[in-house]
N, C-alpha and C. Protein backbone atom coordinates (compact mmCIF):
# COMPACT_ATOMS: atom_id res chain seq x y z
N UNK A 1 -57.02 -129.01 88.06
CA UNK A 1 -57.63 -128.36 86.93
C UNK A 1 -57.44 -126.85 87.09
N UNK A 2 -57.52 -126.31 85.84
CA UNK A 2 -57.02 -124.88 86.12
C UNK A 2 -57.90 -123.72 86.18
N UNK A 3 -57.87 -123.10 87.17
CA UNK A 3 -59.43 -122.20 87.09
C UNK A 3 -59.96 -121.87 85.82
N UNK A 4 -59.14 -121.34 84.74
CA UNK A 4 -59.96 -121.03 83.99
C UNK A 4 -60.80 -122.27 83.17
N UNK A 5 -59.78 -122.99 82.91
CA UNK A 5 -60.73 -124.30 82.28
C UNK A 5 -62.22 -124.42 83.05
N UNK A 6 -62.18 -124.42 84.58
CA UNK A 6 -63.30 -124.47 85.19
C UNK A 6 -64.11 -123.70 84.81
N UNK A 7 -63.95 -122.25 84.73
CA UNK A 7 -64.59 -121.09 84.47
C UNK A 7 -65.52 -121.32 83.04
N UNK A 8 -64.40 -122.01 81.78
CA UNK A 8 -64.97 -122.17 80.53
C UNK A 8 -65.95 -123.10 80.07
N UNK A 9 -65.53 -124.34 81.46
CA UNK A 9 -66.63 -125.15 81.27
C UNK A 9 -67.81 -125.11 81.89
N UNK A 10 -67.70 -124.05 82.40
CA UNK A 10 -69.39 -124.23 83.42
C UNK A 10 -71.04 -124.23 82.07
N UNK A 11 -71.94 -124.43 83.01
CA UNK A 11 -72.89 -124.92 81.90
C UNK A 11 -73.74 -123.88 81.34
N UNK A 12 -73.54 -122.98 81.95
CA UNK A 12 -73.77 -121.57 81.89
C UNK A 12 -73.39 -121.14 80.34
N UNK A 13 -72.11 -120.95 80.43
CA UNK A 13 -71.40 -120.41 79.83
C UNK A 13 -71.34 -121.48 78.28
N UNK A 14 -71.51 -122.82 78.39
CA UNK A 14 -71.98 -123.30 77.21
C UNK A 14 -72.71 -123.18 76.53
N UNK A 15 -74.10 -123.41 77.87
CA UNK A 15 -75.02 -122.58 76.80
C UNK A 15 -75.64 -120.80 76.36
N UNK A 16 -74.91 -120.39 76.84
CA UNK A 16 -74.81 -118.91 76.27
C UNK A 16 -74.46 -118.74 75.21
N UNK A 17 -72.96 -119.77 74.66
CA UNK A 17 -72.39 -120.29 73.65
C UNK A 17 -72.67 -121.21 72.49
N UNK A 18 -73.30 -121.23 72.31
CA UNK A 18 -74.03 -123.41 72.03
C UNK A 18 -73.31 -123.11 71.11
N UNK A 19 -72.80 -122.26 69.54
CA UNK A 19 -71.96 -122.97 68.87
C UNK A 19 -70.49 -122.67 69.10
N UNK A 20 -69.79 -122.30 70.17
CA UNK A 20 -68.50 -122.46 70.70
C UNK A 20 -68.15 -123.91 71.06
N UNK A 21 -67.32 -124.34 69.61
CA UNK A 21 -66.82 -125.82 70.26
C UNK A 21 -65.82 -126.01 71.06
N UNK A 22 -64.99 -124.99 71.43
CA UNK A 22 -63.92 -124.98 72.42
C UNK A 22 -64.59 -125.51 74.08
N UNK A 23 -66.01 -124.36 74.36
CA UNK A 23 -66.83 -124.28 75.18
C UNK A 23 -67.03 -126.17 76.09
N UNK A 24 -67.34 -126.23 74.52
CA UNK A 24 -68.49 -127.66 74.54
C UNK A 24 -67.64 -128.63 75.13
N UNK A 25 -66.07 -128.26 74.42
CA UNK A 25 -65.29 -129.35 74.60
C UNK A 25 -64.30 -129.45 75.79
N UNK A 26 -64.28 -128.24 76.54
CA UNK A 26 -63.55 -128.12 78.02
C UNK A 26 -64.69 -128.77 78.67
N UNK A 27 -65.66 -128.36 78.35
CA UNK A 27 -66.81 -128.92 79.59
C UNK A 27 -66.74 -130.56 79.52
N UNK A 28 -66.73 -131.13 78.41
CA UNK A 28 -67.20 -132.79 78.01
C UNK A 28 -65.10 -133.33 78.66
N UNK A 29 -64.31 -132.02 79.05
CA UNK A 29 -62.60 -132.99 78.93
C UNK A 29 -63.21 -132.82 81.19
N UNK A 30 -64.12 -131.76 81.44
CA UNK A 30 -63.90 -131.41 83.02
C UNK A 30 -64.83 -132.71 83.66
N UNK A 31 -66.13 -133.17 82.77
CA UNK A 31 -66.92 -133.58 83.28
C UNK A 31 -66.00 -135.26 83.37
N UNK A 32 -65.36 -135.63 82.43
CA UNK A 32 -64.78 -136.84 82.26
C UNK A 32 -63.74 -136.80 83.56
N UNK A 33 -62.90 -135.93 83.50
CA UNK A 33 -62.17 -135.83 84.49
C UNK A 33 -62.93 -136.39 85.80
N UNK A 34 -63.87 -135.75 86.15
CA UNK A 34 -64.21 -135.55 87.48
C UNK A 34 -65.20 -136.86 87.64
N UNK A 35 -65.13 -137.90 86.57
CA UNK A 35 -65.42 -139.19 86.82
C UNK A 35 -66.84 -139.39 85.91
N UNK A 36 -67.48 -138.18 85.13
CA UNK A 36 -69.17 -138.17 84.79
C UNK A 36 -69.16 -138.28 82.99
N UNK A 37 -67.91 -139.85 83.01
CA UNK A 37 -68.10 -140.10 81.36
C UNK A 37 -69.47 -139.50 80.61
N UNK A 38 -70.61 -140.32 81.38
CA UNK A 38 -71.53 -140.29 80.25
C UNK A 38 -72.19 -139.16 80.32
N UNK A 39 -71.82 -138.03 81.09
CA UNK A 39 -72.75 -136.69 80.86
C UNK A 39 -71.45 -135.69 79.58
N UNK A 40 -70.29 -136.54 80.22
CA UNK A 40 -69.40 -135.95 78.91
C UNK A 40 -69.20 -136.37 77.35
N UNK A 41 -69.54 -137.35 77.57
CA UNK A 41 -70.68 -137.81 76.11
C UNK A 41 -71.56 -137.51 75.34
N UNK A 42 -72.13 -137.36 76.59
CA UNK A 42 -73.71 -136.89 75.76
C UNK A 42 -73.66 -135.09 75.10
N UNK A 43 -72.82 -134.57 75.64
CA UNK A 43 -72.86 -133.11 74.72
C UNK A 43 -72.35 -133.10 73.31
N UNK A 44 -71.42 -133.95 73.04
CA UNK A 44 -71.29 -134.57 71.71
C UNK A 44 -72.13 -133.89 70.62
N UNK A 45 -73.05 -135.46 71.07
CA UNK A 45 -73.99 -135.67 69.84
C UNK A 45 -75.27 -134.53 70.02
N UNK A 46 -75.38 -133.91 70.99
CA UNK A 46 -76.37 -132.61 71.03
C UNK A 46 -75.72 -131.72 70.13
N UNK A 47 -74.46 -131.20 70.33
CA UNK A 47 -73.93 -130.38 69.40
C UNK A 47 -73.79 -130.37 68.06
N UNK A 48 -73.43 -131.85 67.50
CA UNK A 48 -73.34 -132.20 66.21
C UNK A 48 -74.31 -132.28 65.66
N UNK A 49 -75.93 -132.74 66.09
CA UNK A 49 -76.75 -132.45 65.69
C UNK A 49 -77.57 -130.77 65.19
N UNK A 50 -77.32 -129.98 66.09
CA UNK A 50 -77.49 -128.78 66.18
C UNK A 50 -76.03 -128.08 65.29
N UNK A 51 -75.22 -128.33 65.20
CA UNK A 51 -74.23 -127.46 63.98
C UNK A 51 -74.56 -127.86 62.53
N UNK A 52 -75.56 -129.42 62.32
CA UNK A 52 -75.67 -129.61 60.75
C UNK A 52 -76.88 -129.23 60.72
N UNK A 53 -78.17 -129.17 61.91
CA UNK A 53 -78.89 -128.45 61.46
C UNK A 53 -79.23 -127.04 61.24
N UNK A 54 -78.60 -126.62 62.00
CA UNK A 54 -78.88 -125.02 61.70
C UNK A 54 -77.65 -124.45 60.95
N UNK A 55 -76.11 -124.78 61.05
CA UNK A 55 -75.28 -124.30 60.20
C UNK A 55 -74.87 -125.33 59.22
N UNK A 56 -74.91 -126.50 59.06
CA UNK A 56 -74.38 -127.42 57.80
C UNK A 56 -73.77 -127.98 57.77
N UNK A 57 -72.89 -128.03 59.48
CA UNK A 57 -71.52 -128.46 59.22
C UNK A 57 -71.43 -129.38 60.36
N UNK A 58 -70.00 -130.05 60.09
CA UNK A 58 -69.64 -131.03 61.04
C UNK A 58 -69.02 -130.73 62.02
N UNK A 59 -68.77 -131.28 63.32
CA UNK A 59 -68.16 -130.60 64.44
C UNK A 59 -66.09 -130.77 63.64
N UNK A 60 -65.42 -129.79 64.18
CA UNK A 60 -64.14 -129.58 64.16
C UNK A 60 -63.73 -130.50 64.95
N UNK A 61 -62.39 -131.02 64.77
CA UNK A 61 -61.42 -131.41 65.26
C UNK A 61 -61.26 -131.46 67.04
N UNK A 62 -61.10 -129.48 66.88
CA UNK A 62 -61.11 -129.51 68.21
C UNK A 62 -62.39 -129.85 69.25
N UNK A 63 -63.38 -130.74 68.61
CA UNK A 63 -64.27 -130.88 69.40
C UNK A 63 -64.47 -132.57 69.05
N UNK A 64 -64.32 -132.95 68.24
CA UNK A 64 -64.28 -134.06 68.13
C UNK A 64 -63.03 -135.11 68.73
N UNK A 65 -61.96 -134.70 68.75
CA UNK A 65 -61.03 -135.37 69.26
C UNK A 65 -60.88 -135.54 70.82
N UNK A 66 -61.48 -134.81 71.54
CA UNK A 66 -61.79 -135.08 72.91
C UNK A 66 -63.15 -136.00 73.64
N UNK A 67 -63.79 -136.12 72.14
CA UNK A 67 -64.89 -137.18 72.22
C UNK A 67 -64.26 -138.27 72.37
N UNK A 68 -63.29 -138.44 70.71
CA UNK A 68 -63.00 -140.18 71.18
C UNK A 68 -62.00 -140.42 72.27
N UNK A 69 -61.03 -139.60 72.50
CA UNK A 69 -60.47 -139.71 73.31
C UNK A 69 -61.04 -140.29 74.88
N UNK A 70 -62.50 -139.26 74.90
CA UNK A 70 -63.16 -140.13 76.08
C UNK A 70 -63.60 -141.70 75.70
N UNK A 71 -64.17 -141.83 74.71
CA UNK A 71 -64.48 -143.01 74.36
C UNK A 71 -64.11 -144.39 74.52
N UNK A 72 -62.50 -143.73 74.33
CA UNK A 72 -61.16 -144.42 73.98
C UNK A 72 -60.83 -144.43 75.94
N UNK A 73 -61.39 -143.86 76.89
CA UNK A 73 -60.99 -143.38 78.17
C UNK A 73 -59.51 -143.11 78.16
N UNK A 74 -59.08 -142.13 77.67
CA UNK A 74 -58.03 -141.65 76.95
C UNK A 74 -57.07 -141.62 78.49
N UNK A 75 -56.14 -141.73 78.74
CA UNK A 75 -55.18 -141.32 79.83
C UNK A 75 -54.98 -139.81 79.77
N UNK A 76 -54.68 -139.84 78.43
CA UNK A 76 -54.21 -138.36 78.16
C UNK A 76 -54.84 -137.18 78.47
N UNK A 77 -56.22 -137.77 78.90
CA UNK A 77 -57.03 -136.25 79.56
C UNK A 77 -56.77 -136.23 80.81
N UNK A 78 -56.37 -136.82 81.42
CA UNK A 78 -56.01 -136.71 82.95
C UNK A 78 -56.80 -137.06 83.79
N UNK A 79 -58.16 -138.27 83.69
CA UNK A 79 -58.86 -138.48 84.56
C UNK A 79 -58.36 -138.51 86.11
N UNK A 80 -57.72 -139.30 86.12
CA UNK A 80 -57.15 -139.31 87.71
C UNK A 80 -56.66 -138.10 88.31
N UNK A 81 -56.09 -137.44 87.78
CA UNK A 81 -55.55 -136.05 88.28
C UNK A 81 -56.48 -135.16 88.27
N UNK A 82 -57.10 -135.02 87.66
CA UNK A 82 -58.09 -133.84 88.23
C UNK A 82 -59.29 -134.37 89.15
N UNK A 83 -59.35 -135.30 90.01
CA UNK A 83 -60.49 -135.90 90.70
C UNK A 83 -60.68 -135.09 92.00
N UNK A 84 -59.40 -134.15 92.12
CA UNK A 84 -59.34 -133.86 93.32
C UNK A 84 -59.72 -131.89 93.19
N UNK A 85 -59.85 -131.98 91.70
CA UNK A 85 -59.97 -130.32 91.87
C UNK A 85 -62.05 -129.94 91.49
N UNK A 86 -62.44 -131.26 91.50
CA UNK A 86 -63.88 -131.22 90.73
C UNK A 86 -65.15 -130.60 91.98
N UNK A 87 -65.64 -129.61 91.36
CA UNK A 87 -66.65 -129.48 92.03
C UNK A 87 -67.64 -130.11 92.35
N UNK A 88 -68.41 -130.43 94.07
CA UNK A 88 -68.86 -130.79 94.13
C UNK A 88 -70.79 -130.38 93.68
């Protein structure tokens, strides 16, 4: 994994962010990686709830497509390969 991705996903930095879906969505592609499906899940539907209530809207693309992709336990995020760069 690449430092900065690390850097972007820390939880810190999400929620400093809460409506940065880029944020939301490195964190939910690092946490899957590093084996913690269902905590990378669960930011999802916190977010989507919180963008229609306070702004109206639906989550983007770029935040939604790394949902199903986990869902889907996508290959394409690289679970196996990043197992070895995950903080403990």
């Amino acid at each position: 994994m690449q430092p900065n991705l690390i850097e972007s996903a820390r939880p810190g930095r999400v929620a400093a962010y809460p409506f940065r879906e880029r944020f939301r969505a490195l964190q939910m592609v690092a946490l899957y990686r590093c084996g913690r499906q269902a905590e990378a899940l669960a930011g999802f539907p916190q977010l989507r709830v919180r963008l229609a209530s306070e702004l109206g809207v639906d989550p983007s693309p770029q935040l939604s497509l790394p949902y199903q992709a986990i869902l889907r336990a996508g290959s394409a995020l690289g679970r196996d390969s990043g197992l070895a760069a995950c903080p403990t």
